[in-house]
C-alpha atoms as a PDB file:
ATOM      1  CA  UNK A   1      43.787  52.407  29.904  1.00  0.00           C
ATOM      2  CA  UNK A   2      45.870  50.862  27.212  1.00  0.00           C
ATOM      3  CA  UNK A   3      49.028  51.075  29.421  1.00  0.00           C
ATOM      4  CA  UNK A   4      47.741  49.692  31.726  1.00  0.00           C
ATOM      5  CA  UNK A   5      46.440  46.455  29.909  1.00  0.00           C
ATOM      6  CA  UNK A   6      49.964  46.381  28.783  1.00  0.00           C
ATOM      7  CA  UNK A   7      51.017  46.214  32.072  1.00  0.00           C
ATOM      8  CA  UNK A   8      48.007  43.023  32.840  1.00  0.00           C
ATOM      9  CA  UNK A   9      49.343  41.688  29.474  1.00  0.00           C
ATOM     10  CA  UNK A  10      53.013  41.230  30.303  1.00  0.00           C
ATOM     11  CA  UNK A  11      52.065  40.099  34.002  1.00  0.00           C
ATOM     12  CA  UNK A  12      49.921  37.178  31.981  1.00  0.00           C
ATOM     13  CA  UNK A  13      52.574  36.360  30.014  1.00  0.00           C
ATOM     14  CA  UNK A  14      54.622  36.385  32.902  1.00  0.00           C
ATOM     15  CA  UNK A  15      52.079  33.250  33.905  1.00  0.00           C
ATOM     16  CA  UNK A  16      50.245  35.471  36.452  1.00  0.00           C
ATOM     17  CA  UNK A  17      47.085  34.184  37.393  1.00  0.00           C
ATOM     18  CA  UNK A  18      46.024  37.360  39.044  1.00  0.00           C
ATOM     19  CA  UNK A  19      46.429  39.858  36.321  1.00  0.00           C
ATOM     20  CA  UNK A  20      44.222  36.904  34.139  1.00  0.00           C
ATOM     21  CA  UNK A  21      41.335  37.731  36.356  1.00  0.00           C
ATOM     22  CA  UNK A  22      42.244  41.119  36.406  1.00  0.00           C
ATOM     23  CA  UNK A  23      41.229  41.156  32.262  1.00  0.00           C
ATOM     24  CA  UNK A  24      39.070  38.665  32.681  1.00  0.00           C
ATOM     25  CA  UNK A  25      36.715  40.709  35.233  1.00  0.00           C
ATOM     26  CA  UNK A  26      37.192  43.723  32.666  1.00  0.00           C
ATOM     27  CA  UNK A  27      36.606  42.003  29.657  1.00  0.00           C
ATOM     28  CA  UNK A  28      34.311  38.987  30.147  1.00  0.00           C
ATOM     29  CA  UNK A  29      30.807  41.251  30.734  1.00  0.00           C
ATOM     30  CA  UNK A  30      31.317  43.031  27.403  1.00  0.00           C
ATOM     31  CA  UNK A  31      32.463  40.248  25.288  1.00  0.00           C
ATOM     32  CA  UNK A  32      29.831  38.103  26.547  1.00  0.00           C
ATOM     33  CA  UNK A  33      26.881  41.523  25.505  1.00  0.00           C
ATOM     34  CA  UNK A  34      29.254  41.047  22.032  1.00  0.00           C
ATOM     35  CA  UNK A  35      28.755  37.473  21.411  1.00  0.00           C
ATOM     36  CA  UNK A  36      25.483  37.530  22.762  1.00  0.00           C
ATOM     37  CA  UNK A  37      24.119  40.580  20.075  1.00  0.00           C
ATOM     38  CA  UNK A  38      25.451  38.191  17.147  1.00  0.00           C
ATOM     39  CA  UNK A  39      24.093  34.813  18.403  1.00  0.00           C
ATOM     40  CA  UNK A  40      21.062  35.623  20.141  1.00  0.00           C
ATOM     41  CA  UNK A  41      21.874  32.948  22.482  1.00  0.00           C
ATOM     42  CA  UNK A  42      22.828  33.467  26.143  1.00  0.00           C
ATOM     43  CA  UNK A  43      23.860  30.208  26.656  1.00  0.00           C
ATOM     44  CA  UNK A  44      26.199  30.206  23.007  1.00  0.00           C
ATOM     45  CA  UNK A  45      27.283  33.494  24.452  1.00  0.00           C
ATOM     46  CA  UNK A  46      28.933  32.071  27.771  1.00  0.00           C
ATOM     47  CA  UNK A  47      30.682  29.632  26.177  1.00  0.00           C
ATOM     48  CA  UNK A  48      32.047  31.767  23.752  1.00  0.00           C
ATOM     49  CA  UNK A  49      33.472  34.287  26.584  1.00  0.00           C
ATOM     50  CA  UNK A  50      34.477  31.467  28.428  1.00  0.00           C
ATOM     51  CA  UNK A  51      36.360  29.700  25.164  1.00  0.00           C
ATOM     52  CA  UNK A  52      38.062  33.267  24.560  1.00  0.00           C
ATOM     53  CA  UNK A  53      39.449  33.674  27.359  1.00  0.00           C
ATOM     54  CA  UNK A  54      40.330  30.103  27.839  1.00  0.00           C
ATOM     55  CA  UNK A  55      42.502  30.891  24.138  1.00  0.00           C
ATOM     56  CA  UNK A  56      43.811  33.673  25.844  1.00  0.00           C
ATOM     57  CA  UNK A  57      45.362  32.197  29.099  1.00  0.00           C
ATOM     58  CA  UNK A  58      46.594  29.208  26.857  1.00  0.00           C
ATOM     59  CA  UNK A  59      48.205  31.737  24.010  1.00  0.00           C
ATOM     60  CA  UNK A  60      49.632  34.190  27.007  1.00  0.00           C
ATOM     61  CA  UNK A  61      53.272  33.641  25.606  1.00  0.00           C
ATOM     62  CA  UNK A  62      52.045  34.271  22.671  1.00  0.00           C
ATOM     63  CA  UNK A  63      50.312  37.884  22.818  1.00  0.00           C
ATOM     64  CA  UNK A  64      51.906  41.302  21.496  1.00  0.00           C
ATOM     65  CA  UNK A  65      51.606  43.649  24.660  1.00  0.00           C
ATOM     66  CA  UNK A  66      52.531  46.505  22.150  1.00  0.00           C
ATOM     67  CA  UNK A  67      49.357  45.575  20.264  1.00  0.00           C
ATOM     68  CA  UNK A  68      45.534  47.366  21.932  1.00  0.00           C
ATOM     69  CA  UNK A  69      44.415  44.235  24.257  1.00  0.00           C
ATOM     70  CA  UNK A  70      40.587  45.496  24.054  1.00  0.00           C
ATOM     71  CA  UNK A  71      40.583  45.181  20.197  1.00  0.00           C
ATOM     72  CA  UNK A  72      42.830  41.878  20.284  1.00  0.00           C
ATOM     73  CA  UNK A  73      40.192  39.871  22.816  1.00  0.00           C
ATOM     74  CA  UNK A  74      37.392  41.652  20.642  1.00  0.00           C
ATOM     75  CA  UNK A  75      38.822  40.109  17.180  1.00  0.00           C
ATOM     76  CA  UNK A  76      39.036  36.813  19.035  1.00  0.00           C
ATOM     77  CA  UNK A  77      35.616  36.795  20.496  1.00  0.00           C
ATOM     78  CA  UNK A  78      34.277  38.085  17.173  1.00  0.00           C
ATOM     79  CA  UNK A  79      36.337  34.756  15.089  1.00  0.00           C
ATOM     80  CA  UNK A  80      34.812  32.789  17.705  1.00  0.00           C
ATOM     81  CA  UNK A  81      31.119  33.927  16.865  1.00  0.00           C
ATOM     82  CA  UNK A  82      31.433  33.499  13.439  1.00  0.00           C
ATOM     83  CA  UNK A  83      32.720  29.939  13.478  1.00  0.00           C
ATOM     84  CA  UNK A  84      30.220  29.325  16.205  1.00  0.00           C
ATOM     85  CA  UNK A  85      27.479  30.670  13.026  1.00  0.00           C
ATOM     86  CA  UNK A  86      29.209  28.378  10.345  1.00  0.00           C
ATOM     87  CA  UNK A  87      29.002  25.618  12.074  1.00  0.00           C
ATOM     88  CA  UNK A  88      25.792  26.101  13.552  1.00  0.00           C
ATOM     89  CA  UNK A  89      24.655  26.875   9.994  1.00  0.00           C
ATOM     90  CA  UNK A  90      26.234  23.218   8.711  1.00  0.00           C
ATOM     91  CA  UNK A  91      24.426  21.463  11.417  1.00  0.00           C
ATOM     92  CA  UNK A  92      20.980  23.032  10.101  1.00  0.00           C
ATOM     93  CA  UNK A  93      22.199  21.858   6.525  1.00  0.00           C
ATOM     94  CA  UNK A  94      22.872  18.285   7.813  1.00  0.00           C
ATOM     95  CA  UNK A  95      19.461  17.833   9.748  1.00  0.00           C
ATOM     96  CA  UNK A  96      17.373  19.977   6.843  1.00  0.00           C
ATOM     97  CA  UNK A  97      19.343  17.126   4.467  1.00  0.00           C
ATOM     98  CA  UNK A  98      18.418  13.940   6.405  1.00  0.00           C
ATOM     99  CA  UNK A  99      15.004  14.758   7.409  1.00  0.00           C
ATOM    100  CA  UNK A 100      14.713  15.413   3.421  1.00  0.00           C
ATOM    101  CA  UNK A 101      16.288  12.000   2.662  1.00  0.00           C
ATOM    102  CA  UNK A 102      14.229  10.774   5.236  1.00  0.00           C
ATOM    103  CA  UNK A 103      11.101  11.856   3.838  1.00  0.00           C
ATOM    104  CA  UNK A 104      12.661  10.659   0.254  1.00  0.00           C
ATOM    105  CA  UNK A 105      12.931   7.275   1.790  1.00  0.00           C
ATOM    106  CA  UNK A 106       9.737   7.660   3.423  1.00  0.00           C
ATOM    107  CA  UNK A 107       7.878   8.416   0.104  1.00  0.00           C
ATOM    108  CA  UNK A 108       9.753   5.738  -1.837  1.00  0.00           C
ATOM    109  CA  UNK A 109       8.561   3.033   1.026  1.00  0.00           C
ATOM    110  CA  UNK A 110       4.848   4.631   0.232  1.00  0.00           C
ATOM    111  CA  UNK A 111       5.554   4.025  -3.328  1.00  0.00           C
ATOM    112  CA  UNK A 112       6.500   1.073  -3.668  1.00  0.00           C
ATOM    113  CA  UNK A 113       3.668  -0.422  -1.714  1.00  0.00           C
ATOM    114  CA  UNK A 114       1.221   1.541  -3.422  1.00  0.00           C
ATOM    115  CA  UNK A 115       3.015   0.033  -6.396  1.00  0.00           C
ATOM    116  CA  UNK A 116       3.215  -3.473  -5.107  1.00  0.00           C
ATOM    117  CA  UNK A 117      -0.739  -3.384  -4.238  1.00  0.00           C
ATOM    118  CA  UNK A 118      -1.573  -2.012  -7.782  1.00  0.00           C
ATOM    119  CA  UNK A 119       0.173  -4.813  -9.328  1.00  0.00           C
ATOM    120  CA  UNK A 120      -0.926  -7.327  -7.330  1.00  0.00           C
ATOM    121  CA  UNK A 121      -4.340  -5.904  -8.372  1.00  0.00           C
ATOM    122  CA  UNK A 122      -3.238  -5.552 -11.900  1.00  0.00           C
ATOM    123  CA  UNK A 123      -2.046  -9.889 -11.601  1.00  0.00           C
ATOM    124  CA  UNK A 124      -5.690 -10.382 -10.415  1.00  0.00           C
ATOM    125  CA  UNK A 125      -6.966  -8.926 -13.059  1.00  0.00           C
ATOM    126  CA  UNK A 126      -5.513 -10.360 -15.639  1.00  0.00           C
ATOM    127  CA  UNK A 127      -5.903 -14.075 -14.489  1.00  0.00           C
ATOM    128  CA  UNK A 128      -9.211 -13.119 -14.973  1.00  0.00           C
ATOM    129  CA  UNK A 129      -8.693 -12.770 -18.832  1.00  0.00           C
ATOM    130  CA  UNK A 130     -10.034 -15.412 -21.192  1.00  0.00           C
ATOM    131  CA  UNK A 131      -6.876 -18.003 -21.438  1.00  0.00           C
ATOM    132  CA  UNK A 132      -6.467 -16.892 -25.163  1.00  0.00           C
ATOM    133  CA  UNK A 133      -5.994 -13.065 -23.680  1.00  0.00           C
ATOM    134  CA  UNK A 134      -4.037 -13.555 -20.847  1.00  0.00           C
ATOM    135  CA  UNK A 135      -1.374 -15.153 -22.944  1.00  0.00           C
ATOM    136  CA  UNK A 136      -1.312 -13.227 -25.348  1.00  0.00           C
ATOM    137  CA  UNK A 137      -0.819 -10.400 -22.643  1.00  0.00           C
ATOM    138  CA  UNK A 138       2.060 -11.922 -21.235  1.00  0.00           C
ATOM    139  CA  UNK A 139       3.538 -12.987 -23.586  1.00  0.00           C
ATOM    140  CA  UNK A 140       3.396  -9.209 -24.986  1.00  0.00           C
ATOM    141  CA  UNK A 141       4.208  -7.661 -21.627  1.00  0.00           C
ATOM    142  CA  UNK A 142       5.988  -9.835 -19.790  1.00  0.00           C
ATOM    143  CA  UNK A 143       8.055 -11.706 -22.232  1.00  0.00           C
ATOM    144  CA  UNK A 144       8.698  -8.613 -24.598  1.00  0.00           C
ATOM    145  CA  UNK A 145       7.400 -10.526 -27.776  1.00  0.00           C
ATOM    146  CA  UNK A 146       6.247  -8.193 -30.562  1.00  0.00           C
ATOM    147  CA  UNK A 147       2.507  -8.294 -31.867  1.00  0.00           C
ATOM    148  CA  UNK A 148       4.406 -10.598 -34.941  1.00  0.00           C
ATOM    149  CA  UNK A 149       6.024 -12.704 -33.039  1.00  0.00           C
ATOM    150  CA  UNK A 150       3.193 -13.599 -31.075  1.00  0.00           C
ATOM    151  CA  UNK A 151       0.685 -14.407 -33.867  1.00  0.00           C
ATOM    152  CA  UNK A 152       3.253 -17.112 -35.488  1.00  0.00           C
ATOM    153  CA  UNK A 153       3.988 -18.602 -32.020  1.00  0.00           C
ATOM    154  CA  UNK A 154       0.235 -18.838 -31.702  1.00  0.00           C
ATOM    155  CA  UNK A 155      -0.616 -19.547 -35.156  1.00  0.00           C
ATOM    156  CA  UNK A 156      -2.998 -16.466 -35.258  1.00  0.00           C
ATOM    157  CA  UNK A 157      -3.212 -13.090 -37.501  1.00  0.00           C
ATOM    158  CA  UNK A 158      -1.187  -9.945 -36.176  1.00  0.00           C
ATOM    159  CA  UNK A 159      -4.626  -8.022 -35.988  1.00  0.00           C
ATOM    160  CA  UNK A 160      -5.892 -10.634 -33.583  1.00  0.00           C
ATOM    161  CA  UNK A 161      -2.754  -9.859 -31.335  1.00  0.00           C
ATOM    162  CA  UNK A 162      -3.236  -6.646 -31.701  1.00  0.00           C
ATOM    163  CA  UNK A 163      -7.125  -6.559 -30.694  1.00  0.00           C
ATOM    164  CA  UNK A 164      -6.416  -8.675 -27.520  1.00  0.00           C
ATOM    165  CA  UNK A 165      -3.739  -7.081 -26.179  1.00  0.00           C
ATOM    166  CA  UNK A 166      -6.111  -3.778 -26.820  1.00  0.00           C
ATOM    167  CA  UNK A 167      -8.470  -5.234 -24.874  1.00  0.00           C
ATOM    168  CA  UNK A 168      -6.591  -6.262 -22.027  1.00  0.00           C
ATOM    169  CA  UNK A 169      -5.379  -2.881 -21.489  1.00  0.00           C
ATOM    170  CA  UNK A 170      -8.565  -1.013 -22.105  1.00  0.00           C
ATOM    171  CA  UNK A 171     -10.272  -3.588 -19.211  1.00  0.00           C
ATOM    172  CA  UNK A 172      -6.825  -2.892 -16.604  1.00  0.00           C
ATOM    173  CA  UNK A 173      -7.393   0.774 -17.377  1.00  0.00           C
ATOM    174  CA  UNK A 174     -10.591   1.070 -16.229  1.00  0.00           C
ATOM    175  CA  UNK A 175     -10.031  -1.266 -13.020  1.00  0.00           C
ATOM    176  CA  UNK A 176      -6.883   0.388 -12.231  1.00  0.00           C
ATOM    177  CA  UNK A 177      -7.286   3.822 -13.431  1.00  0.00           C
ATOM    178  CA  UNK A 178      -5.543   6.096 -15.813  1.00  0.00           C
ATOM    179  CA  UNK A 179      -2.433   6.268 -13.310  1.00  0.00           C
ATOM    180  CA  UNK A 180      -2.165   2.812 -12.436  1.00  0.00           C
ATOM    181  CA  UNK A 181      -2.169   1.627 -15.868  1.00  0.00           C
ATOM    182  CA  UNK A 182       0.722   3.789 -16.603  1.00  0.00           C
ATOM    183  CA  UNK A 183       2.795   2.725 -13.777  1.00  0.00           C
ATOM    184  CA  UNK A 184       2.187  -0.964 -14.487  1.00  0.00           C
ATOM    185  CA  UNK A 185       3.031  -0.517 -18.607  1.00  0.00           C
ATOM    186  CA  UNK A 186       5.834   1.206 -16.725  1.00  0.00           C
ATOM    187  CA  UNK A 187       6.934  -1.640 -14.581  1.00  0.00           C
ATOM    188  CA  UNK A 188       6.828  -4.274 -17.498  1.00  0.00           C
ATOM    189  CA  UNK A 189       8.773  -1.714 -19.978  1.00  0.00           C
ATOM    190  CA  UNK A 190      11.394  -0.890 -16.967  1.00  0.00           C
ATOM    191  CA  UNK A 191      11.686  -4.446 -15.696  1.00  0.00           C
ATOM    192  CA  UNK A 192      10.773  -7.306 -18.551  1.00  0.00           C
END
């Protein structure tokens, strides 16, 4: 048998379209079983037969008739299946990674308008204070003024400062909840 692919083999390299079929019509059912037991797909299977022997009738020149044809076309088809695999495995990596950053982006989106309602809320609230609170709260919050810095711009003791600002967040606490007040303390830390 291996004489006589030896014989197909220098006919192909001999550019004979014939003795192509010839292996082809040999090869191509078992190759395709091959393929097909690795990648579980008949479709992925038939193109890798077909690619294979494609290689082969474009590398004819190039193929060692001294070498065992059956385990040459074998190796091929089996290279061909594995980098078939890799790449099939990248493409799961590349979808599994966007639908991640999509849900990332997604989440940040439902984030930020859950923040933007909770301090539009928290704004609410607070131009509810009595005058003297509110500005003492901004000025604490949003303007980054220590508790002694506030009571000589306003001509008041520290301990009043203090109180208010106390106050403030003890009443935006229990409107906004444990979380919310954290995220909004967050927000004037992070961005003020």
């Amino acid at each position: 048998m291996a004489n006589e692919d030896r014989e197909y083999v220098e006919n192909l390299k001999k550019d004979s379209f014939s003795a192509f079929e010839i292996l082809f019509k040999k090869y191509a059912e078992n190759l395709y079983a091959f393929a097909l037991s690795i990648t579980k797909e008949p479709y992925i299977a038939e193109e890798i037969t077909q690619l294979v022997f494609m290689k082969i009738w474009e590398k004819r020149a190039q193929i060692d008739e001294h070498l065992p044809f059956k385990s040459f076309i074998f190796s091929i088809t089996y290279s061909e299946t594995i980098s078939w695999l890799r790449k099939e495995k990248s493409e799961k990596r590349k979808v599994e990674g966007y639908k991640a950053e999509t849900d990332t982006i997604s989440n940040e989106t439902d984030y930020s308008i859950e923040f933007e309602n909770m301090k539009s809320l928290a704004s609410q609230i607070i131009d509810n204070f009595p005058e003297k609170r509110k500005e003492i709260f901004k000025l604490s919050r949003e303007q980054g003024y220590s508790a002694r810095e506030i009571a000589a711009r306003l001509n008041i003791s520290v301990r009043t400062v203090e109180c208010q600002i106390s106050s403030a967040l003890k009443v935006l606490k229990e409107k906004l909840g444990k979380d919310g007040i954290i995220g909004l303390l967050f927000y004037f830390i992070t961005f003020h």
